[in-house]
N, C-alpha and C. Protein backbone atom coordinates (compact mmCIF):
# COMPACT_ATOMS: atom_id res chain seq x y z
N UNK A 1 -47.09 95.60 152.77
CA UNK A 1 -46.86 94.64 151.72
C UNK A 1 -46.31 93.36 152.34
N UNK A 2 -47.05 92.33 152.15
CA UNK A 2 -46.90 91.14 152.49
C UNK A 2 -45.81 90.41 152.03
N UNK A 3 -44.52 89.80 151.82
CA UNK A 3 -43.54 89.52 151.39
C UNK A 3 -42.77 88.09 151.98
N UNK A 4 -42.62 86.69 151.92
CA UNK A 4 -41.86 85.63 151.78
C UNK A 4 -41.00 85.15 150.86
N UNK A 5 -39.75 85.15 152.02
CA UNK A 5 -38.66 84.83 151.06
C UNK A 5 -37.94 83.19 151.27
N UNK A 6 -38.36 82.44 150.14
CA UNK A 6 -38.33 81.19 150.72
C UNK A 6 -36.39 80.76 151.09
N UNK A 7 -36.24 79.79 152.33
CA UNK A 7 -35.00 79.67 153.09
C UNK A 7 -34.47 78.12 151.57
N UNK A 8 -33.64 78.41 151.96
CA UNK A 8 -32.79 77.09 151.46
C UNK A 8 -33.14 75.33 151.61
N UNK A 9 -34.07 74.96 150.58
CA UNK A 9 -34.02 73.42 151.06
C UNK A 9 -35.53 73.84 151.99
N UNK A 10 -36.32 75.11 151.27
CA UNK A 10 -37.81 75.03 152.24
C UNK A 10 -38.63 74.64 150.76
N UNK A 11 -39.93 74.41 151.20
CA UNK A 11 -40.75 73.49 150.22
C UNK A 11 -41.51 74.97 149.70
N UNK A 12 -42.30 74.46 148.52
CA UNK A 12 -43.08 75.41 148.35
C UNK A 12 -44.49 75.78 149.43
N UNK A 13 -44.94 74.79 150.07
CA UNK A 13 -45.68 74.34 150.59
C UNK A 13 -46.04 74.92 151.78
N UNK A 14 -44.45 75.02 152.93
CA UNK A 14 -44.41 75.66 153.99
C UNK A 14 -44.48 77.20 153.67
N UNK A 15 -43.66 77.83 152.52
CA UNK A 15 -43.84 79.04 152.18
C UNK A 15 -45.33 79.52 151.99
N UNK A 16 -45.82 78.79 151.12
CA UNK A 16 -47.17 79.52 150.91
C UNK A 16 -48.40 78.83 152.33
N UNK A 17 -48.03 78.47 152.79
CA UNK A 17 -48.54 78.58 154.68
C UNK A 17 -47.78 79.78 155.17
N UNK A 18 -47.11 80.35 155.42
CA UNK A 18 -46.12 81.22 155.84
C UNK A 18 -46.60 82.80 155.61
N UNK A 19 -46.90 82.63 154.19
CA UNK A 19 -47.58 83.52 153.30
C UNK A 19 -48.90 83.83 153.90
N UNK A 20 -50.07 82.49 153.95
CA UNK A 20 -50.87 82.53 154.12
C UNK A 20 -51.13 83.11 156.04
N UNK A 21 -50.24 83.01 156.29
CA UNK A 21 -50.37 83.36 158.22
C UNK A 21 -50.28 84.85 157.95
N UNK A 22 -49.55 85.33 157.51
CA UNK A 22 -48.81 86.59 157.60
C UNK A 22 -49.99 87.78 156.47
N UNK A 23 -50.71 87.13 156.02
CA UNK A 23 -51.56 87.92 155.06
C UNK A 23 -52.70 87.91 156.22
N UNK A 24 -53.18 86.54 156.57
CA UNK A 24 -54.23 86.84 157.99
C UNK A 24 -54.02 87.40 159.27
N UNK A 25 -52.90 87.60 159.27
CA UNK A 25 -52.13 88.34 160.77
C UNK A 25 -52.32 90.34 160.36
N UNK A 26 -51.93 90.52 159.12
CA UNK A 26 -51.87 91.46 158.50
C UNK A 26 -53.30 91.67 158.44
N UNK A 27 -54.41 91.44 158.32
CA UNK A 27 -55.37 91.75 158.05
C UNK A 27 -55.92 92.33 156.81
N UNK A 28 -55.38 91.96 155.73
CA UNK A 28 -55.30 92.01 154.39
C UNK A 28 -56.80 91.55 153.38
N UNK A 29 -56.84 90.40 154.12
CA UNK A 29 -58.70 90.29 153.52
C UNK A 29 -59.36 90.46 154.17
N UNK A 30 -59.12 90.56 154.91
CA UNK A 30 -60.84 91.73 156.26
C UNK A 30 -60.74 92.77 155.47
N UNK A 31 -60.15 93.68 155.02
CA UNK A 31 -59.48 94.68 154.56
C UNK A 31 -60.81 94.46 153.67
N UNK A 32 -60.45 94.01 152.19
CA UNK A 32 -60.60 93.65 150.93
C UNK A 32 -62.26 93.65 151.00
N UNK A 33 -62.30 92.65 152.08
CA UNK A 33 -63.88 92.18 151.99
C UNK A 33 -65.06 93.58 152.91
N UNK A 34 -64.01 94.26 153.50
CA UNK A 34 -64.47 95.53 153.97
C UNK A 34 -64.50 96.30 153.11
N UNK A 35 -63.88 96.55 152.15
CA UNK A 35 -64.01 97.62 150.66
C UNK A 35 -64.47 96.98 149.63
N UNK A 36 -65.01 95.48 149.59
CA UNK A 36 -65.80 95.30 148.52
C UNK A 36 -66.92 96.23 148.32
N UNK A 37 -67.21 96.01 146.88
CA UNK A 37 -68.83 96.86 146.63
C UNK A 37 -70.15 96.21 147.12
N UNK A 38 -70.12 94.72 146.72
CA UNK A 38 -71.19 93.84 147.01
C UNK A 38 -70.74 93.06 148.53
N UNK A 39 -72.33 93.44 149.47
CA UNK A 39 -72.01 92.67 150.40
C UNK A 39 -73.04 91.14 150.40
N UNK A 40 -72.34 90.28 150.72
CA UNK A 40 -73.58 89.45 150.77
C UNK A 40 -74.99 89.33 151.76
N UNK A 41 -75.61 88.60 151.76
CA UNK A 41 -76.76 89.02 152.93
C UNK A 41 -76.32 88.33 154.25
N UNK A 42 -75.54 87.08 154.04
CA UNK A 42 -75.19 86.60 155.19
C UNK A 42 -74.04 87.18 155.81
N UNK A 43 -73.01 87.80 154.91
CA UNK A 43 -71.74 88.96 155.31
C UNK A 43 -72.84 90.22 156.30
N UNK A 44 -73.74 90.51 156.01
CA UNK A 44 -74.28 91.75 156.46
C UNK A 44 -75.25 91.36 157.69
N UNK A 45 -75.56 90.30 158.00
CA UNK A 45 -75.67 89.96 159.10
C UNK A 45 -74.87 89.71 160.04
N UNK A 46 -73.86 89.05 159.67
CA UNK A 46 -72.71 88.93 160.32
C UNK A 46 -72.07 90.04 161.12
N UNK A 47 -71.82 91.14 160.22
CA UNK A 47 -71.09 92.78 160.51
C UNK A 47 -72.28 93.25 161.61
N UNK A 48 -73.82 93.17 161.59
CA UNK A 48 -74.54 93.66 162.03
C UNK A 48 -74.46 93.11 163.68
N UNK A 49 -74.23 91.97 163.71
CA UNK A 49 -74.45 91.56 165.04
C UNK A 49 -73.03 91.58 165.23
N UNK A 50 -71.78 91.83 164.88
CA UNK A 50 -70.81 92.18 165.55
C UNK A 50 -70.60 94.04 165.92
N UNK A 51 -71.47 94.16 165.54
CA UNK A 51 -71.46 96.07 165.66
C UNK A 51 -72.63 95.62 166.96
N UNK A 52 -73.67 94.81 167.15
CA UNK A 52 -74.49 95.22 168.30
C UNK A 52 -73.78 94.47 169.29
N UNK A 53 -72.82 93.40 169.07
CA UNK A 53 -72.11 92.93 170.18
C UNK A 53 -71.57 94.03 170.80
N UNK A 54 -70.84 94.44 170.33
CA UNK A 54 -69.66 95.74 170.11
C UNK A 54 -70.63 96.51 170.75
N UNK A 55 -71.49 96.92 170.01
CA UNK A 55 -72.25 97.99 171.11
C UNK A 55 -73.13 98.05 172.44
N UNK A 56 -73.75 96.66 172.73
CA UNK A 56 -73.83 96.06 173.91
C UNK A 56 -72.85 96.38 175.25
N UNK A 57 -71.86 95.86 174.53
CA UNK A 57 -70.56 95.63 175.64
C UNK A 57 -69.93 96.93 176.02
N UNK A 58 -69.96 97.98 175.20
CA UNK A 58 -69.27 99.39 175.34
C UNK A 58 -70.39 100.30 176.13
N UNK A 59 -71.76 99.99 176.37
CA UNK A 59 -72.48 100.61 176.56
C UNK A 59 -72.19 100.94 178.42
């Protein structure tokens, strides 16, 4: 669970950057967009040639 607690005299601004690092560090929407139902066609190209990169290189 992703959680910012804004400091004294901090903006809203820097918080929700703060927020926003710590949700992409977390891996929170890779996540999301990995358990969606619908993939798009250009998402599924994408996954495809990172699985043959991936499998290239391990080979």
């Amino acid at each position: 669970m992703t959680q910012v607690l804004l400091g004294e005299n901090e903006g809203i601004d820097s918080a929700l950057r703060r927020f926003k690092r710590q949700v992409s560090n977390a891996g929170i929407l890779a996540d999301v967009r990995y358990h969606r139902h619908f993939e798009t066609p250009i998402e599924k190209r994408k996954r495809k040639a990172v699985a043959a990169r991936r499998k290239r290189t391990f080979k």
